[in-house]
C-alpha atoms as a PDB file:
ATOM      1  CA  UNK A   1      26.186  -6.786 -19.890  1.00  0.00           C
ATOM      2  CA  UNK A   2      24.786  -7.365 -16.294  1.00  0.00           C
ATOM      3  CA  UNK A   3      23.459 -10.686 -14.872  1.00  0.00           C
ATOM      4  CA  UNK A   4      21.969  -8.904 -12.149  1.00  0.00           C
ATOM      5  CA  UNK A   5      18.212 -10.475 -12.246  1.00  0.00           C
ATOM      6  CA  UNK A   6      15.803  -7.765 -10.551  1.00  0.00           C
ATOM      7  CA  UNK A   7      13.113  -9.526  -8.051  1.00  0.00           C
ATOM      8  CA  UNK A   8       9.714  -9.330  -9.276  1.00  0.00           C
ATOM      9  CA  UNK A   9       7.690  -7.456  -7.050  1.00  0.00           C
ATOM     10  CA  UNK A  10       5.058  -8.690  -4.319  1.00  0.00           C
ATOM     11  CA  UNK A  11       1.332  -8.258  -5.917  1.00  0.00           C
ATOM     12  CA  UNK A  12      -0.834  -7.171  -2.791  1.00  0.00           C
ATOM     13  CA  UNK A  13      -4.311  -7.280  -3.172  1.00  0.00           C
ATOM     14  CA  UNK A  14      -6.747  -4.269  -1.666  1.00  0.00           C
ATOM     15  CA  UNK A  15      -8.208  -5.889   1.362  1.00  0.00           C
ATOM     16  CA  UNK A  16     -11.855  -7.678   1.114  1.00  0.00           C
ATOM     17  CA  UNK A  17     -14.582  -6.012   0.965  1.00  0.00           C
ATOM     18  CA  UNK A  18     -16.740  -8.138  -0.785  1.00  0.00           C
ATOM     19  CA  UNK A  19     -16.064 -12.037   0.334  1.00  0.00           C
ATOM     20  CA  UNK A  20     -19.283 -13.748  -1.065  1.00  0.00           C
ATOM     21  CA  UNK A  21     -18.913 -11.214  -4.424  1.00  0.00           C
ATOM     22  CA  UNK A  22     -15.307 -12.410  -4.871  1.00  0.00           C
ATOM     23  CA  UNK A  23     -15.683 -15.846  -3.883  1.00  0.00           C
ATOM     24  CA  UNK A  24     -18.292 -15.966  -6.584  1.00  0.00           C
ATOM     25  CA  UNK A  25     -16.406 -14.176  -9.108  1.00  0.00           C
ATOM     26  CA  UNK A  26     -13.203 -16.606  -8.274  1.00  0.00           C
ATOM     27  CA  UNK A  27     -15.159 -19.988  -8.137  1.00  0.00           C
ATOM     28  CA  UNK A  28     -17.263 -19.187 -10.991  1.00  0.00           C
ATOM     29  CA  UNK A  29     -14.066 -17.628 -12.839  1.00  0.00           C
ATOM     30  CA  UNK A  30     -11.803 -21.349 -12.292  1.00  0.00           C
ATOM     31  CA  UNK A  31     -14.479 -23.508 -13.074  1.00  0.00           C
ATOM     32  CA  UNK A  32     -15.061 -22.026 -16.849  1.00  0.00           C
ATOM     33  CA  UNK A  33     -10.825 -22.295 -16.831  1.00  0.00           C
ATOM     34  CA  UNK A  34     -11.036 -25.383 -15.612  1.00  0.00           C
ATOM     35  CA  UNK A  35     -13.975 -26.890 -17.685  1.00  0.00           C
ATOM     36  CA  UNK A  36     -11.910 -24.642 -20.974  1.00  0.00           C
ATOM     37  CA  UNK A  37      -8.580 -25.952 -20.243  1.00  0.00           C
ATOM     38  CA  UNK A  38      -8.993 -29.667 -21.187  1.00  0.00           C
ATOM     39  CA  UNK A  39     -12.898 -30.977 -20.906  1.00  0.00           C
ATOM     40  CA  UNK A  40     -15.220 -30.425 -18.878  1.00  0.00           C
ATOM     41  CA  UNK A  41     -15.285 -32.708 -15.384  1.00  0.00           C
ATOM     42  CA  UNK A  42     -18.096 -33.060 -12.741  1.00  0.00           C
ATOM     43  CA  UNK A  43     -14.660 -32.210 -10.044  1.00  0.00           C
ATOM     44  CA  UNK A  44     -14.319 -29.522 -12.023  1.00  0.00           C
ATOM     45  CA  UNK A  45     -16.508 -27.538  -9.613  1.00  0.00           C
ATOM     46  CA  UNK A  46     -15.659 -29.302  -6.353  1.00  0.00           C
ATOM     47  CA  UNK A  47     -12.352 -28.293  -7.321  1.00  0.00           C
ATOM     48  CA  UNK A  48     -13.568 -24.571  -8.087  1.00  0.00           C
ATOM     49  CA  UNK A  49     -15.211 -24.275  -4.765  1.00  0.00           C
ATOM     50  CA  UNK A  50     -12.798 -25.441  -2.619  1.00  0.00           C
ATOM     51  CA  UNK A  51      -9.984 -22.605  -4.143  1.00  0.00           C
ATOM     52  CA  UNK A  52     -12.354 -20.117  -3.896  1.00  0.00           C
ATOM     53  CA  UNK A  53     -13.433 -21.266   0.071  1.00  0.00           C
ATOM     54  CA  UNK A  54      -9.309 -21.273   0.781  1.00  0.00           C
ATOM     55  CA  UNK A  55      -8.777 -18.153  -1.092  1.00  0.00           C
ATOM     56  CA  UNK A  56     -11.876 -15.684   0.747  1.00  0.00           C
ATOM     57  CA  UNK A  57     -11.137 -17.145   4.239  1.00  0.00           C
ATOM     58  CA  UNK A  58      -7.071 -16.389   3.566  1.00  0.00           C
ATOM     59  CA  UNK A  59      -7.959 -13.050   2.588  1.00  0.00           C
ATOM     60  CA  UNK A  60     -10.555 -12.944   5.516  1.00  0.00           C
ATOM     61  CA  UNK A  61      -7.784 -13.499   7.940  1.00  0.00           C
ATOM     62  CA  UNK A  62      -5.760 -10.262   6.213  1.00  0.00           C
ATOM     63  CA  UNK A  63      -3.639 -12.210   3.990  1.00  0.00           C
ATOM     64  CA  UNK A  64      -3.258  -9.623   0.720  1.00  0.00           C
ATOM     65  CA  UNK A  65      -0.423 -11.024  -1.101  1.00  0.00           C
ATOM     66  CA  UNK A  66      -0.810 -12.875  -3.918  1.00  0.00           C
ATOM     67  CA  UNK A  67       2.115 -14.992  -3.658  1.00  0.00           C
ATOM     68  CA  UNK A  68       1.054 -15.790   0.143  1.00  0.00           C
ATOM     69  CA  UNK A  69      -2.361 -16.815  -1.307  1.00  0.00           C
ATOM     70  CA  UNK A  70      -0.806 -19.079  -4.046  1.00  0.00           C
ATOM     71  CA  UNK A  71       0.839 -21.134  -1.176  1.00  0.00           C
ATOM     72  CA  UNK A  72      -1.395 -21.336   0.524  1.00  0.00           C
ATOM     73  CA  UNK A  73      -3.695 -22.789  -2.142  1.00  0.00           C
ATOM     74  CA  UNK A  74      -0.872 -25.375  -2.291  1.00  0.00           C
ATOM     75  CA  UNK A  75      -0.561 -26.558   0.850  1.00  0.00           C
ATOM     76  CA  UNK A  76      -4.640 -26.780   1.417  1.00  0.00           C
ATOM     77  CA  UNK A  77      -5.105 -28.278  -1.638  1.00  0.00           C
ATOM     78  CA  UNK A  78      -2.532 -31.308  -1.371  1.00  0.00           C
ATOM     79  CA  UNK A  79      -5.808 -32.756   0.912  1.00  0.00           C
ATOM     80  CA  UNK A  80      -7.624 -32.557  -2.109  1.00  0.00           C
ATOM     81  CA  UNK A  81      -8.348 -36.005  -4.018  1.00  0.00           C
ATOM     82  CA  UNK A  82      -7.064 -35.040  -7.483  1.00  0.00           C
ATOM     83  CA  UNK A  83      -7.714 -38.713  -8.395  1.00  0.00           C
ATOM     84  CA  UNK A  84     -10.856 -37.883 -10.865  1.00  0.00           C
ATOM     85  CA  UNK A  85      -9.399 -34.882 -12.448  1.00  0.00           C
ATOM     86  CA  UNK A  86      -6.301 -33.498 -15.001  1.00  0.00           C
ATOM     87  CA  UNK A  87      -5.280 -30.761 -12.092  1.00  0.00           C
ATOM     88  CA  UNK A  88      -2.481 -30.976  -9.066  1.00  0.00           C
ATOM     89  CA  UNK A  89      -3.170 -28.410  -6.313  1.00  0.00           C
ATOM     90  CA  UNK A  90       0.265 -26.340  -8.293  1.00  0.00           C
ATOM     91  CA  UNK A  91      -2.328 -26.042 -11.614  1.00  0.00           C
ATOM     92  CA  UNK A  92      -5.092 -24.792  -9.428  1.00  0.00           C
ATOM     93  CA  UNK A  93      -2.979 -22.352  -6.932  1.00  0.00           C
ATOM     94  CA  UNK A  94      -1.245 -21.333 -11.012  1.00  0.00           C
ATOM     95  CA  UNK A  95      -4.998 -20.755 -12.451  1.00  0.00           C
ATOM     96  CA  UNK A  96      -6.015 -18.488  -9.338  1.00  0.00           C
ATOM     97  CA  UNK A  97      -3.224 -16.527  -9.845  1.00  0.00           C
ATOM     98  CA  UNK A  98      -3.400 -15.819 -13.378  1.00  0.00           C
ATOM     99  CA  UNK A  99      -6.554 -15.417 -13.100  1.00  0.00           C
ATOM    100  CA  UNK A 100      -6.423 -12.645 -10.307  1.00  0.00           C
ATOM    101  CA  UNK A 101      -4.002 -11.051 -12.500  1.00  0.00           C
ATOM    102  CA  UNK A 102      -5.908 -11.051 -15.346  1.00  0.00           C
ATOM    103  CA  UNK A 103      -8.920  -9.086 -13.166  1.00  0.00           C
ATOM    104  CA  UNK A 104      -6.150  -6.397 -11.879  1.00  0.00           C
ATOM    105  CA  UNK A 105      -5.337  -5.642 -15.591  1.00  0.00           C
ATOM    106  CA  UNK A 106      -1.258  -7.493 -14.848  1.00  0.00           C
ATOM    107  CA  UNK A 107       0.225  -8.673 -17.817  1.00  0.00           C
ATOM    108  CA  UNK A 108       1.538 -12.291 -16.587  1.00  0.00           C
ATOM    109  CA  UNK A 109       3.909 -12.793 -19.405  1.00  0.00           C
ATOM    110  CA  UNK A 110       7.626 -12.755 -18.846  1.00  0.00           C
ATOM    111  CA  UNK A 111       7.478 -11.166 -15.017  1.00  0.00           C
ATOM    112  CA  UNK A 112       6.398  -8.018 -16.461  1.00  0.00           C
END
């Protein structure tokens, strides 16, 4: 039996075409997770808005992979006053991922 562990594989995006169509999409998309995922909070969409600002204007400056985007969700987000609201700047960088994944048709389960 091996105990080799393959890598899982970079997701790159197609570059933007669209960035007030898929900031839309991505805002409007995390705020229903975010309103579904424990109750509904008026940060909620501050917190929705700000993802999707970082997000576009990463992918914008030709960043296309996923995992890149993540990050940097991360490390924009730890500016972010989480004081009001369930959600780190990890459960928000998570949700945009799964998310995205869930639009390309990825199944997110298990590295698959």
């Amino acid at each position: 039996m091996s105990s080799e562990v393959e890598p899982i594989s970079p997701i790159t995006l197609p570059p933007i075409t669209n960035p007030d169509l898929e900031a839309k999409w991505l805002k409007e998309a995390l705020h229903t997770w975010l309103d579904e995922e424990f109750i509904p909070e008026v940060v909620n969409e501050t917190i929705a808005v700000r993802a999707s600002q970082i997000f576009v204007r990463q992918r914008l400056e030709g960043e296309n992979d996923l995992g890149s985007l993540v990050i940097a969700i991360v490390t924009e987000m730890q500016a972010f006053d989480f004081s009001r609201s369930f959600y780190s700047e990890f459960a928000i960088a998570n949700a945009v991922s799964d998310l995205i994944l869930d639009s390309l048709g990825i199944d997110r389960c298990c590295g698959a």
